[in-house]
PDB file of N, CA and C in Angstrom:
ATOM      1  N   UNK A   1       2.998  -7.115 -58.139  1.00  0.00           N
ATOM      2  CA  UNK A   1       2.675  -6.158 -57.087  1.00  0.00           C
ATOM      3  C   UNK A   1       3.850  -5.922 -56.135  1.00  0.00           C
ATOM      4  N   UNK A   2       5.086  -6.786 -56.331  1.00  0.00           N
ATOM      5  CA  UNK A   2       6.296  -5.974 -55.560  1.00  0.00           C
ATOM      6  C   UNK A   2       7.572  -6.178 -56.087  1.00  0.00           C
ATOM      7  N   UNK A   3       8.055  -5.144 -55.722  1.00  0.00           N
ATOM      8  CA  UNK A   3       9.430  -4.413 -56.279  1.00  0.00           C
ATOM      9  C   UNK A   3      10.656  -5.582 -56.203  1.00  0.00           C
ATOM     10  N   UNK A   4      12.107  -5.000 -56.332  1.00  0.00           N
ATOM     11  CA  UNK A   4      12.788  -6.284 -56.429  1.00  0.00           C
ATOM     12  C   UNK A   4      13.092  -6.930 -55.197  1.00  0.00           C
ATOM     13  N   UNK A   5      13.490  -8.455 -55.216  1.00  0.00           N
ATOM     14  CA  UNK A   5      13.527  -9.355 -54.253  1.00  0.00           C
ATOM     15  C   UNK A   5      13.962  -8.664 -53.069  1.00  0.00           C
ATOM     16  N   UNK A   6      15.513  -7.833 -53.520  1.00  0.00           N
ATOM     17  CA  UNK A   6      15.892  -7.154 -52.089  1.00  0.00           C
ATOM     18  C   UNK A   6      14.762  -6.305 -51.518  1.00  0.00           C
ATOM     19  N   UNK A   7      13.064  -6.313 -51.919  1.00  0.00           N
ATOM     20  CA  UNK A   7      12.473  -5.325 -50.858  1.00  0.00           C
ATOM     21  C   UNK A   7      12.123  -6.140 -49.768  1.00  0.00           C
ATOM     22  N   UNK A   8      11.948  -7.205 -50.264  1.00  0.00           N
ATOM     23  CA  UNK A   8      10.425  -8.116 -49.193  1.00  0.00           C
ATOM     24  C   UNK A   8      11.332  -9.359 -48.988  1.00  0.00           C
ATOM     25  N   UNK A   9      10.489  -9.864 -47.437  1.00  0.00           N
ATOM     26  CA  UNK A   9      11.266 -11.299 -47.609  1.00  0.00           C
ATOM     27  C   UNK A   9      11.132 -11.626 -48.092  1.00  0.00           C
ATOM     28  N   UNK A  10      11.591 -12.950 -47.694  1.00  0.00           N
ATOM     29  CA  UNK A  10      11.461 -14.311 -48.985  1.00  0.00           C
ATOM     30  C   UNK A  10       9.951 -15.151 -49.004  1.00  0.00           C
ATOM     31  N   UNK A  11       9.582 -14.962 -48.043  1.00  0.00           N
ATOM     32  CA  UNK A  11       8.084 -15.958 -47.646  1.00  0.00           C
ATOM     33  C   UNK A  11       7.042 -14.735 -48.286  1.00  0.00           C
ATOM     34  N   UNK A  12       7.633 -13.826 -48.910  1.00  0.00           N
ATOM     35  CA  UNK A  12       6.664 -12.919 -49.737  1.00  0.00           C
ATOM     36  C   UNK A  12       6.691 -13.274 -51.241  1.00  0.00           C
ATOM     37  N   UNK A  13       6.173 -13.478 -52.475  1.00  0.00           N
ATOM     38  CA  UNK A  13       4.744 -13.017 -52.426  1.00  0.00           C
ATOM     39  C   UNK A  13       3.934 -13.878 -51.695  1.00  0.00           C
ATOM     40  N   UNK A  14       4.283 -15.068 -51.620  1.00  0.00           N
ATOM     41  CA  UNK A  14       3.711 -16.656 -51.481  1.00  0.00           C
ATOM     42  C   UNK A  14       2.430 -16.153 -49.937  1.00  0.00           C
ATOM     43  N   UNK A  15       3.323 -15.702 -49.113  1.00  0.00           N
ATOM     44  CA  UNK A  15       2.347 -15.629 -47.540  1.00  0.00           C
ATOM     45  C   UNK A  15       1.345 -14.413 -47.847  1.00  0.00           C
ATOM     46  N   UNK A  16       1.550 -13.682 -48.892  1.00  0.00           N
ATOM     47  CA  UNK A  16       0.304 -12.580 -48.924  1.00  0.00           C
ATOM     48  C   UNK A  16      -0.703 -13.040 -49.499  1.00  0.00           C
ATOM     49  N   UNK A  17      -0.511 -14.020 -50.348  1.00  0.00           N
ATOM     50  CA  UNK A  17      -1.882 -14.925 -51.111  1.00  0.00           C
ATOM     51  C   UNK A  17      -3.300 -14.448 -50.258  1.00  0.00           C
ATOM     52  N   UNK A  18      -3.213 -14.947 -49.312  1.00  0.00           N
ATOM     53  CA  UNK A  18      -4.586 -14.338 -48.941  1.00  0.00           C
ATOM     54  C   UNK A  18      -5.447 -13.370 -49.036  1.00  0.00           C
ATOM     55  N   UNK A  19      -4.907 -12.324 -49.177  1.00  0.00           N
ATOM     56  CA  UNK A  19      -4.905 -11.135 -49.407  1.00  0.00           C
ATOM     57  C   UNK A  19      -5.444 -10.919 -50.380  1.00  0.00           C
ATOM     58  N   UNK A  20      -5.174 -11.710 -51.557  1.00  0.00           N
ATOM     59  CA  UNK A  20      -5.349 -11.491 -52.732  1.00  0.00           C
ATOM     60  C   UNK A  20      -7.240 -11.688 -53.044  1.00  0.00           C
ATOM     61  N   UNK A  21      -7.639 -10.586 -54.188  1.00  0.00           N
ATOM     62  CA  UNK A  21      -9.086 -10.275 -54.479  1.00  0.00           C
ATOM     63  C   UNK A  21      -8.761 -10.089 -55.846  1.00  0.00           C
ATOM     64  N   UNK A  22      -9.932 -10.471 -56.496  1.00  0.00           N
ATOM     65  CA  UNK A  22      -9.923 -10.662 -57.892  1.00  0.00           C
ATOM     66  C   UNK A  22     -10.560  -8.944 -58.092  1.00  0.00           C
ATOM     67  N   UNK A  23     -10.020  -8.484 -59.203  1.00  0.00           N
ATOM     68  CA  UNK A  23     -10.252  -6.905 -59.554  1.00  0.00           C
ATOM     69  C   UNK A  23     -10.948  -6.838 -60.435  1.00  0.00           C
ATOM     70  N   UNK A  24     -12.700  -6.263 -60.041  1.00  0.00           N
ATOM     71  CA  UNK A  24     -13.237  -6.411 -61.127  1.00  0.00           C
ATOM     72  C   UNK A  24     -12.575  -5.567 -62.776  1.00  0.00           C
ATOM     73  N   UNK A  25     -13.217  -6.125 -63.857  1.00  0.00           N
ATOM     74  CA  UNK A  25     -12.824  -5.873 -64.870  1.00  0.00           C
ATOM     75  C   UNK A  25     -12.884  -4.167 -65.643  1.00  0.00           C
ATOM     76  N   UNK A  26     -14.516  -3.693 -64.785  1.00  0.00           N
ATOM     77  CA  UNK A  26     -14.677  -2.238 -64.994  1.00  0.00           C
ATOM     78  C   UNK A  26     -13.644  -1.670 -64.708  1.00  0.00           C
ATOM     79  N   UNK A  27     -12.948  -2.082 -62.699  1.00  0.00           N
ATOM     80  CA  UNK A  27     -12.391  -1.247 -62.456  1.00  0.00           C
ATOM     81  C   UNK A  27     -10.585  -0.796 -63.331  1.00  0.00           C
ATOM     82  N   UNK A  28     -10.381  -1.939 -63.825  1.00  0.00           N
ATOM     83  CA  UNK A  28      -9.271  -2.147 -64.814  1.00  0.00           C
ATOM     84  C   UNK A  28      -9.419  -1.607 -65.430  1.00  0.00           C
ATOM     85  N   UNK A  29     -10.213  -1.124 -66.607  1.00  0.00           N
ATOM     86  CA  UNK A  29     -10.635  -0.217 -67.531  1.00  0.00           C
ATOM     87  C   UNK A  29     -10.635   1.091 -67.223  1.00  0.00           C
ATOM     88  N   UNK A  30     -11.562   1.317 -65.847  1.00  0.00           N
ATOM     89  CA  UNK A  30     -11.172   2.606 -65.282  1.00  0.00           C
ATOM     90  C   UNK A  30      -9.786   3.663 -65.269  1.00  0.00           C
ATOM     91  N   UNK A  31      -9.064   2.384 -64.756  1.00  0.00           N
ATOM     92  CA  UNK A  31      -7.181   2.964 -64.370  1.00  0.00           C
ATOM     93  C   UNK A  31      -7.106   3.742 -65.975  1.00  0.00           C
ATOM     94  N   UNK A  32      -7.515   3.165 -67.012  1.00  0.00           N
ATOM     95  CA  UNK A  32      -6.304   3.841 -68.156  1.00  0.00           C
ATOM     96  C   UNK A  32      -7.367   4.557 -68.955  1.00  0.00           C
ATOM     97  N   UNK A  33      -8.573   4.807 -68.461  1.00  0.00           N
ATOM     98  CA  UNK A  33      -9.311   5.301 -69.131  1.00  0.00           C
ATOM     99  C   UNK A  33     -10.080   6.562 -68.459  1.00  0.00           C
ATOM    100  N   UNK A  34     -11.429   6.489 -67.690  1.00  0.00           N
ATOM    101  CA  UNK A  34     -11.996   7.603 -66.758  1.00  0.00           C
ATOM    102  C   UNK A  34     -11.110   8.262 -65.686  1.00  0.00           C
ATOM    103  N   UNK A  35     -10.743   7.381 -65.456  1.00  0.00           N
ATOM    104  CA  UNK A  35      -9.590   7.903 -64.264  1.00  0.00           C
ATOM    105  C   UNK A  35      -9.029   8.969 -64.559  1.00  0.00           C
ATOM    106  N   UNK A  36      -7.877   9.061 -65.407  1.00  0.00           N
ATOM    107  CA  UNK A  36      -7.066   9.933 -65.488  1.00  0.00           C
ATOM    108  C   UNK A  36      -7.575  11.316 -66.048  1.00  0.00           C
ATOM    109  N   UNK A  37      -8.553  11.676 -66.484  1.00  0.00           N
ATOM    110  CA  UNK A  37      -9.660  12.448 -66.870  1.00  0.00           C
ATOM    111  C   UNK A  37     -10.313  13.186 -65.332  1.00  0.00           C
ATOM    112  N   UNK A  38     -10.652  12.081 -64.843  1.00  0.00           N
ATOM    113  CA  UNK A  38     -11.647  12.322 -63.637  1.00  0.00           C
ATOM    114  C   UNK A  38     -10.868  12.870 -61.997  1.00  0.00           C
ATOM    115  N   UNK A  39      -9.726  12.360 -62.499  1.00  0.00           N
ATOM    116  CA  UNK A  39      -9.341  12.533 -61.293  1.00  0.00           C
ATOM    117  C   UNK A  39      -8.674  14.026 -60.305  1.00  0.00           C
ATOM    118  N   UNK A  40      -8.677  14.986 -61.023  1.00  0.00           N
ATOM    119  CA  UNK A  40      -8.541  16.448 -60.268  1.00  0.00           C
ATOM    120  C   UNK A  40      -9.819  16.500 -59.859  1.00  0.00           C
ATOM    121  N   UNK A  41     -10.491  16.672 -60.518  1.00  0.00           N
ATOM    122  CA  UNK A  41     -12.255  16.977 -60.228  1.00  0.00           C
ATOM    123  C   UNK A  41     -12.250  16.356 -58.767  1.00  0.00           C
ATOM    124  N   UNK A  42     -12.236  15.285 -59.223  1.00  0.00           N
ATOM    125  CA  UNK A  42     -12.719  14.189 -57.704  1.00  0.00           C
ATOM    126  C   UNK A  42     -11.766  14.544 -56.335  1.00  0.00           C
ATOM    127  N   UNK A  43     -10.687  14.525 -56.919  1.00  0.00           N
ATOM    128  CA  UNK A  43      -9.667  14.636 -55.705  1.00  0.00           C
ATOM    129  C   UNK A  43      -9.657  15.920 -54.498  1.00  0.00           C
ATOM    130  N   UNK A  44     -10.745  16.949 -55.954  1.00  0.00           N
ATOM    131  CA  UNK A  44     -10.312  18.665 -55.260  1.00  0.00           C
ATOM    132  C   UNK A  44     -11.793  18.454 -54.333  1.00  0.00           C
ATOM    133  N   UNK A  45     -12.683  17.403 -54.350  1.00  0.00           N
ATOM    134  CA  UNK A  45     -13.515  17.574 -53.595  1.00  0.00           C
ATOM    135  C   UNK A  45     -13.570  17.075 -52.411  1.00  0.00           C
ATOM    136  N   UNK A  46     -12.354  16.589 -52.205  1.00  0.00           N
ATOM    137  CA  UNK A  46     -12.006  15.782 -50.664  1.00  0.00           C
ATOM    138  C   UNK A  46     -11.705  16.688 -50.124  1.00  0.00           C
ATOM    139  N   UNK A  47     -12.172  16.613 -48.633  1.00  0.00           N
ATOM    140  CA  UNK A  47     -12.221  17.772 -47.516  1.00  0.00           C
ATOM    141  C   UNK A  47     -11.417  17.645 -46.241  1.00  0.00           C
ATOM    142  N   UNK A  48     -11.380  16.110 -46.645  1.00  0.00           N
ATOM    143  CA  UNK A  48     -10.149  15.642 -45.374  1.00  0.00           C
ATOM    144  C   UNK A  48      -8.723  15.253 -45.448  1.00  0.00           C
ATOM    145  N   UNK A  49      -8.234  15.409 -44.312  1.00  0.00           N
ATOM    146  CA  UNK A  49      -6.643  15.535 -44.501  1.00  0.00           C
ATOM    147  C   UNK A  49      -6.181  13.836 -45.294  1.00  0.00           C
ATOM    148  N   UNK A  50      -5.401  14.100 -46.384  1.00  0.00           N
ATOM    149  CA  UNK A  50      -4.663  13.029 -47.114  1.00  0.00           C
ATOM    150  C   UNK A  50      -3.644  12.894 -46.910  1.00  0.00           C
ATOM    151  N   UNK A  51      -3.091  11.025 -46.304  1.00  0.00           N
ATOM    152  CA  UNK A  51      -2.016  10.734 -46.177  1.00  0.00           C
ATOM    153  C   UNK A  51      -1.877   9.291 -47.608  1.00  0.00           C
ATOM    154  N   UNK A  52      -0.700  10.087 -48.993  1.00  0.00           N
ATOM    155  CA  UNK A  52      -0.902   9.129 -49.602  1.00  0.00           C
ATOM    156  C   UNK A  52       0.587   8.675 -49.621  1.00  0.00           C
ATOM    157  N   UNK A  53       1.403   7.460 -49.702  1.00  0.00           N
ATOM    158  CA  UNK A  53       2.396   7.016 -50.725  1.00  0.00           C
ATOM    159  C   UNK A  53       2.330   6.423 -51.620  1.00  0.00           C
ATOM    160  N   UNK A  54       3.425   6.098 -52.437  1.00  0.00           N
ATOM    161  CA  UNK A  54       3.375   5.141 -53.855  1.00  0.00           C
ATOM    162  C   UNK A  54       4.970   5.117 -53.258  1.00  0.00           C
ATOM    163  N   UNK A  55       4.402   3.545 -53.734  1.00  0.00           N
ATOM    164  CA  UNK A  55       5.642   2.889 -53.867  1.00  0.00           C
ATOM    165  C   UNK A  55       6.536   2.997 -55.133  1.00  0.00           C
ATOM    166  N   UNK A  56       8.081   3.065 -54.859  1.00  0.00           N
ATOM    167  CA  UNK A  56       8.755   3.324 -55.506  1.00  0.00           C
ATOM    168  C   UNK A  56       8.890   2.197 -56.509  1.00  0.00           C
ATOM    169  N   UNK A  57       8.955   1.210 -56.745  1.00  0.00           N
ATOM    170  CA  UNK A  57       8.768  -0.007 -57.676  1.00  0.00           C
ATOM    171  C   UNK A  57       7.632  -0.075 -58.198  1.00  0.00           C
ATOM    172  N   UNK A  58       6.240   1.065 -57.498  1.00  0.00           N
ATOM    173  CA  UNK A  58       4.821   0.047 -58.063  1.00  0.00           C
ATOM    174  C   UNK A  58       4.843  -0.144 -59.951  1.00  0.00           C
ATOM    175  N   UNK A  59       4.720  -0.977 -60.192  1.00  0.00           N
ATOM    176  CA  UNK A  59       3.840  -1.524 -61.263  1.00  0.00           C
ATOM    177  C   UNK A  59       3.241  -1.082 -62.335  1.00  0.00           C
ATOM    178  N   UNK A  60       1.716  -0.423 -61.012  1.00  0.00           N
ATOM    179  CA  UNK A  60       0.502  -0.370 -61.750  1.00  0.00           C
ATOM    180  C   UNK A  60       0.317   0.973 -62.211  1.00  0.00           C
ATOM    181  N   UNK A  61       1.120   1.786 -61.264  1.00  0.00           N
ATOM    182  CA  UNK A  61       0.947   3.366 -61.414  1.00  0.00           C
ATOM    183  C   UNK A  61       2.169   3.968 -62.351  1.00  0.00           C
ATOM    184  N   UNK A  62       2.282   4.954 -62.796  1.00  0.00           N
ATOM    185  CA  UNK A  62       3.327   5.405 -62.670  1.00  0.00           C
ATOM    186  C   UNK A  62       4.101   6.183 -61.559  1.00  0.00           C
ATOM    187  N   UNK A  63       5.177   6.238 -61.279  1.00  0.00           N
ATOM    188  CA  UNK A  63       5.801   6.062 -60.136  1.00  0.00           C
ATOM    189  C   UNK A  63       7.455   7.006 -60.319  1.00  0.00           C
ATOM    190  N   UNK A  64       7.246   8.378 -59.953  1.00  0.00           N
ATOM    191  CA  UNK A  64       8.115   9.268 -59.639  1.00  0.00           C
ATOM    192  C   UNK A  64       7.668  10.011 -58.654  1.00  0.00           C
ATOM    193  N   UNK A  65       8.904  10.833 -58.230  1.00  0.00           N
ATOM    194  CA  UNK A  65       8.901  12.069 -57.383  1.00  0.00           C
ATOM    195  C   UNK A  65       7.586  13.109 -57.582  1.00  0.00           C
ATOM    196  N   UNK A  66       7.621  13.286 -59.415  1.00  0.00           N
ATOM    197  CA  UNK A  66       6.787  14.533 -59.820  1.00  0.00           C
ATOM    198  C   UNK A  66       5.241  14.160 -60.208  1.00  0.00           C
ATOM    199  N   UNK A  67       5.202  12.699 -60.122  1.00  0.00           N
ATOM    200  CA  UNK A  67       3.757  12.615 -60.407  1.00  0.00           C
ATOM    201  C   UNK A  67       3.257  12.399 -59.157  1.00  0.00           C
ATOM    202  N   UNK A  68       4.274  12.095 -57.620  1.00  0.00           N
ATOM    203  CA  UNK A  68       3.340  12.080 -56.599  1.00  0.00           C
ATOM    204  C   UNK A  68       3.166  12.952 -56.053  1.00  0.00           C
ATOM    205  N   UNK A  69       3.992  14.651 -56.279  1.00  0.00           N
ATOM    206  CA  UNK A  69       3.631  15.728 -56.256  1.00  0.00           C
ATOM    207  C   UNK A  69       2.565  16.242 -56.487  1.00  0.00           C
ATOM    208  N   UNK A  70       2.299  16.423 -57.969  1.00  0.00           N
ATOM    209  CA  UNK A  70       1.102  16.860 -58.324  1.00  0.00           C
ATOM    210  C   UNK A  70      -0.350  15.573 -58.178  1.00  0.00           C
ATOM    211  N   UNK A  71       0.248  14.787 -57.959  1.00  0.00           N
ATOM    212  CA  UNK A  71      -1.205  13.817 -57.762  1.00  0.00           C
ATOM    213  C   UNK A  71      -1.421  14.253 -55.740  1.00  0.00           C
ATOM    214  N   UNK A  72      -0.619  14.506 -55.085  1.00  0.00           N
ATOM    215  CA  UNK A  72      -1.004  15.407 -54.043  1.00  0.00           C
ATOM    216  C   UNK A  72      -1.807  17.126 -54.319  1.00  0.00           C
ATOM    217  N   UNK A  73      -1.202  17.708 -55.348  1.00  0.00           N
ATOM    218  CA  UNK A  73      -1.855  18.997 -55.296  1.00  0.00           C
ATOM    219  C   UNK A  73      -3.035  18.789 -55.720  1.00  0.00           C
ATOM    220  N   UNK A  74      -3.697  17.759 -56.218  1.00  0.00           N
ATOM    221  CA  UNK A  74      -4.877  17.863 -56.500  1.00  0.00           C
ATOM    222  C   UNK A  74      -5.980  17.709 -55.356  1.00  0.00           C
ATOM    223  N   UNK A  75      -5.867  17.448 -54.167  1.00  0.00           N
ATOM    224  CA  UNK A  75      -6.033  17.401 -53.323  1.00  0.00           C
ATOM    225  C   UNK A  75      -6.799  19.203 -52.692  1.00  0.00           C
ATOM    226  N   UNK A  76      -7.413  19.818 -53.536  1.00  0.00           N
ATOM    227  CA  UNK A  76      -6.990  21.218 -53.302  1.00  0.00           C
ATOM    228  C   UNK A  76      -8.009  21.508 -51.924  1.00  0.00           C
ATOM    229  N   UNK A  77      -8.799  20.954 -51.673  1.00  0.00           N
ATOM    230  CA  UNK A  77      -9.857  20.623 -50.876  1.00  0.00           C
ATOM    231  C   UNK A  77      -9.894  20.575 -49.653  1.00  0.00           C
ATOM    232  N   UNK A  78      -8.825  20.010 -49.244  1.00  0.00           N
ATOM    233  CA  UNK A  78      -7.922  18.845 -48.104  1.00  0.00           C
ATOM    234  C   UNK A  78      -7.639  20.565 -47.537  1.00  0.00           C
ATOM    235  N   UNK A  79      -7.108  19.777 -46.017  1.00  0.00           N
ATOM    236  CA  UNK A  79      -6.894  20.738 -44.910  1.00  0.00           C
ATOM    237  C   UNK A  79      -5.653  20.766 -44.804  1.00  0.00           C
ATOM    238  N   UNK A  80      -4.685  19.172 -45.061  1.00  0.00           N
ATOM    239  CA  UNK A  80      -3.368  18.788 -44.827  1.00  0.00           C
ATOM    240  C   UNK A  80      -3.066  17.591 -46.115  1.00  0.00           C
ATOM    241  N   UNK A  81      -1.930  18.031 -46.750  1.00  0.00           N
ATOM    242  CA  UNK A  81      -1.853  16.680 -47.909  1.00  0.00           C
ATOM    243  C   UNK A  81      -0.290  16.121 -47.915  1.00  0.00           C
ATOM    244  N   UNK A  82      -0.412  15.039 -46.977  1.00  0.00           N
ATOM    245  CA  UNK A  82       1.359  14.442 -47.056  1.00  0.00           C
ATOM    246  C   UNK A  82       1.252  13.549 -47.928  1.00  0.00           C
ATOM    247  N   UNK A  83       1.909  13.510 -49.165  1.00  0.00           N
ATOM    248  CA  UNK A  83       1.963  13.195 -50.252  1.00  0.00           C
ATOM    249  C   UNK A  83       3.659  12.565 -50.593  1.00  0.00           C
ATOM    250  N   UNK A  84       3.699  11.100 -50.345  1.00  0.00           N
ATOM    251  CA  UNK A  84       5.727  11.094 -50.645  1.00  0.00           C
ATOM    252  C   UNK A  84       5.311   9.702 -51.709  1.00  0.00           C
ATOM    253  N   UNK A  85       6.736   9.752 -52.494  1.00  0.00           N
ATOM    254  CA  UNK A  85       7.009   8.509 -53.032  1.00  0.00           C
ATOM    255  C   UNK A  85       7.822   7.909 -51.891  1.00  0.00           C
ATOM    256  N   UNK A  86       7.600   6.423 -51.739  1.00  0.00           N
ATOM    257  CA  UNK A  86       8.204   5.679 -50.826  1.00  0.00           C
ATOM    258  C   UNK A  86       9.306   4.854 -51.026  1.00  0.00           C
ATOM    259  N   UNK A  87      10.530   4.948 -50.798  1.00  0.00           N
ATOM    260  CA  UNK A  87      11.383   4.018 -51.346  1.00  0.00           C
ATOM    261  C   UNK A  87      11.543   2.242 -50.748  1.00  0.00           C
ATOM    262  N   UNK A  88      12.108   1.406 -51.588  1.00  0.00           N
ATOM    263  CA  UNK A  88      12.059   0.561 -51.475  1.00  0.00           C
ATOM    264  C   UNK A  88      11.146  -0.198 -51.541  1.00  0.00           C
ATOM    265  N   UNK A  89      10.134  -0.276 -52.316  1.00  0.00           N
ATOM    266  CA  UNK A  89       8.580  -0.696 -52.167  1.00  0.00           C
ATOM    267  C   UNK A  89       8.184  -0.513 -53.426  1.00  0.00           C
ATOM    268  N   UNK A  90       7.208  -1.707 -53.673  1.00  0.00           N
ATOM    269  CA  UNK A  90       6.200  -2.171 -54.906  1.00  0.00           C
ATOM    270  C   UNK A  90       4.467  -1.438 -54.123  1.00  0.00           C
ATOM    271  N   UNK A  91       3.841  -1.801 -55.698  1.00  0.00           N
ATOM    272  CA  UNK A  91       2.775  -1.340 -55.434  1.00  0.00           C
ATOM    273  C   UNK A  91       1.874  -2.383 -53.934  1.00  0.00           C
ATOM    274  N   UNK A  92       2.378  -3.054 -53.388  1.00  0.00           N
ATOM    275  CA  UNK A  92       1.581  -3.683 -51.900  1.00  0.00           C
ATOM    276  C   UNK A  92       2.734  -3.018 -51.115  1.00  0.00           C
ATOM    277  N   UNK A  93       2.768  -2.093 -50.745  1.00  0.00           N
ATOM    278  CA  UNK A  93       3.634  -1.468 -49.807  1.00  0.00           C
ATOM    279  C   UNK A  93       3.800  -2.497 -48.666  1.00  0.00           C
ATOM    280  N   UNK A  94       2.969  -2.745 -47.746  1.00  0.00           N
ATOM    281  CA  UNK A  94       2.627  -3.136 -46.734  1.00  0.00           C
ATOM    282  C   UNK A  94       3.623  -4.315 -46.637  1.00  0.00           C
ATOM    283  N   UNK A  95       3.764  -5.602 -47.902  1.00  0.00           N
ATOM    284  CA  UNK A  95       4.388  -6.462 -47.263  1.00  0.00           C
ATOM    285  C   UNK A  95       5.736  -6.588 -47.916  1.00  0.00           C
ATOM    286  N   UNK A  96       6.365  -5.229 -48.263  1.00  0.00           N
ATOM    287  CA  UNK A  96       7.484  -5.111 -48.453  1.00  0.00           C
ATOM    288  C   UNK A  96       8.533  -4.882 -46.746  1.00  0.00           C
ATOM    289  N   UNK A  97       9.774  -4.555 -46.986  1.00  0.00           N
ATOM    290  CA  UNK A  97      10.306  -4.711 -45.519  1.00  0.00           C
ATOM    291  C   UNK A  97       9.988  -3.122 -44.711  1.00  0.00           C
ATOM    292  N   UNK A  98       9.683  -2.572 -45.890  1.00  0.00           N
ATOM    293  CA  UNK A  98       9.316  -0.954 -45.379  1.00  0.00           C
ATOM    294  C   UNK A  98       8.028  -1.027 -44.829  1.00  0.00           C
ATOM    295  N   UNK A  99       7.126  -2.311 -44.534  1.00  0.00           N
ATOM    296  CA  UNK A  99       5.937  -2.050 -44.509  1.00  0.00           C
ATOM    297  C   UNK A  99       5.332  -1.642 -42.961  1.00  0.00           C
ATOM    298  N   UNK A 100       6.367  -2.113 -42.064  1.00  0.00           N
ATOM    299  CA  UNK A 100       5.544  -1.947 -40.720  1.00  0.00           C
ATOM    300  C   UNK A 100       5.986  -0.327 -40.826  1.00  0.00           C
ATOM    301  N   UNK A 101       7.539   0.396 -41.246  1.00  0.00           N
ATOM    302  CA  UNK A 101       7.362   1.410 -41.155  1.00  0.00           C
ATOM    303  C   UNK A 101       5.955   2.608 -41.771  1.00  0.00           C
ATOM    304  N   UNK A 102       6.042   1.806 -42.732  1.00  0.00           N
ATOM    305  CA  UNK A 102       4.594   2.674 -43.654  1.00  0.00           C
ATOM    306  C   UNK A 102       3.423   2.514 -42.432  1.00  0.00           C
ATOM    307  N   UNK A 103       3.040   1.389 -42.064  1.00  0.00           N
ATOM    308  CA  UNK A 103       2.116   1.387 -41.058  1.00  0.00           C
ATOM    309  C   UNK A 103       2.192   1.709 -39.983  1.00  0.00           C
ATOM    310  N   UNK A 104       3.063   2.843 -39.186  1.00  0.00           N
ATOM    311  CA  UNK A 104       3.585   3.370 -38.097  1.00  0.00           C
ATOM    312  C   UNK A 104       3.149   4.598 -38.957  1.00  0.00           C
ATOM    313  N   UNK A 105       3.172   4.832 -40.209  1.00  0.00           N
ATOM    314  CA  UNK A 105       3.035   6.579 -40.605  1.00  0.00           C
ATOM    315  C   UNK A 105       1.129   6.255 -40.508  1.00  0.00           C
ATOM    316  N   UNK A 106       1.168   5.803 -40.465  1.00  0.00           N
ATOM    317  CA  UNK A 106      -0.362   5.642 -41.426  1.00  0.00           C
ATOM    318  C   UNK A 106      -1.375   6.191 -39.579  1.00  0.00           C
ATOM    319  N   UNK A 107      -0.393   5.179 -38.527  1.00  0.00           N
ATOM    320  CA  UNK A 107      -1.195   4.740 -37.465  1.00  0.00           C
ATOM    321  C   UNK A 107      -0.976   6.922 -37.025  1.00  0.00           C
ATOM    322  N   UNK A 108       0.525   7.056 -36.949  1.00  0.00           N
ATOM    323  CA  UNK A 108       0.717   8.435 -36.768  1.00  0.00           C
ATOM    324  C   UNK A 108      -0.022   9.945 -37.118  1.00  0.00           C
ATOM    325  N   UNK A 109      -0.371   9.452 -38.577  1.00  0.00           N
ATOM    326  CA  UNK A 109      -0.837  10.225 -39.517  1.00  0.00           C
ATOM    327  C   UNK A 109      -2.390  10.388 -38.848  1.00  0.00           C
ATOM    328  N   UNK A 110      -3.474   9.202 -38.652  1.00  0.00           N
ATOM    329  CA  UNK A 110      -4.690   9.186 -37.923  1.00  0.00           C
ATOM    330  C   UNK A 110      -4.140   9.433 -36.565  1.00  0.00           C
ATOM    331  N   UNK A 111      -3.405   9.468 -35.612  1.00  0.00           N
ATOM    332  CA  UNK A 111      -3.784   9.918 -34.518  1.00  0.00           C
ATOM    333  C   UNK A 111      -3.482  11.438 -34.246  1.00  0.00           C
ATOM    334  N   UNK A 112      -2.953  11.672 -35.603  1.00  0.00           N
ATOM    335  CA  UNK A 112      -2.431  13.224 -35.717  1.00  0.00           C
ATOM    336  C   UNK A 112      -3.868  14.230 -35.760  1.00  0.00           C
ATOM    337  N   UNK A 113      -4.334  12.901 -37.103  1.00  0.00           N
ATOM    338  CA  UNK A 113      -5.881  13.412 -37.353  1.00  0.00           C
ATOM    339  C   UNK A 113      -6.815  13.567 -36.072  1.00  0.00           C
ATOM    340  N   UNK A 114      -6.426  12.959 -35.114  1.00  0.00           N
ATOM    341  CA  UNK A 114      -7.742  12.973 -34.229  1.00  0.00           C
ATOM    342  C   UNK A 114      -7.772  13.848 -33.060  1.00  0.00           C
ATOM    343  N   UNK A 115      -6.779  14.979 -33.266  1.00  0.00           N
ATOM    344  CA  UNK A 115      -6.269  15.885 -32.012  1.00  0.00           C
ATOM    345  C   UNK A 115      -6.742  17.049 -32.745  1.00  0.00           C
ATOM    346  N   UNK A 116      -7.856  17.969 -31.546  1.00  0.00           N
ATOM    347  CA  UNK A 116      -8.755  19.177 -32.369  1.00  0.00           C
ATOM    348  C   UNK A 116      -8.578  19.868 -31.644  1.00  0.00           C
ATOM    349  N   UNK A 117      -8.608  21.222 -31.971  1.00  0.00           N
ATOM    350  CA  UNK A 117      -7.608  22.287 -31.654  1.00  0.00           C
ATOM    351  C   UNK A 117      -8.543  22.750 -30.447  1.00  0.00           C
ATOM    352  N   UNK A 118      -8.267  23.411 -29.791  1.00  0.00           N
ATOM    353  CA  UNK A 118      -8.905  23.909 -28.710  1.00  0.00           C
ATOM    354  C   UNK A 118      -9.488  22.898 -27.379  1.00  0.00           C
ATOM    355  N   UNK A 119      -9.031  21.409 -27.606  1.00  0.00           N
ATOM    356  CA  UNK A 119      -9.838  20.841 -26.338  1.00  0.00           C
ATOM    357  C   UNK A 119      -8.799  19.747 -26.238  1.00  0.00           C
TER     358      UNK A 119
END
């Protein structure tokens, strides 16, 4: 779940242990199977603004420029869709060294969300 040593400290992976949740087995099956089928459908029915990244190292996904493009346009639903690949970062963004920045977009991104036009 993270990219090479130069992303994260050193007390990483070891101090995220906690963190860690066992994935049920359906949902594993899901990733390479319903998913990729299912997922415009589902995505075009979201109505609220999407803030997604992928990490540039992840793993589990595949992981370019052009698939986090169009895995944003599917989004067709959405009001606002910031959609980036993130550099320097595995699929646990968070406890890579980019992570407090990611969580400064995230905190930005919701308080962006919570300002309504007219009041």
């Amino acid at each position: 779940m993270f990219g090479p040593e130069w992303t994260y400290d050193r007390v990483m992976p070891k101090a995220s242990r906690t963190a860690d949740a066992p994935v049920p087995r359906a949902e594993l099956i899901d990733i390479v199977s319903a998913w990729p089928a299912s997922v415009r459908e589902l995505a075009a029915k979201v109505t609220a603004p999407v803030h997604y990244r992928q990490g540039e190292f992840d793993k589990l996904w595949i992981t370019n420029e052009d698939e986090v493009i169009q895995f944003g346009k599917a989004f067709s639903g959405s009001p606002s869709v910031d959609a980036r690949l993130l550099a320097s970062a595995g699929h646990c963004i968070d406890f890579h060294r980019v992570g407090v920045g990611f969580q400064l977009e995230q905190i930005g991104f919701a308080l962006r969300c919570g300002v309504v036009r007219g009041r």
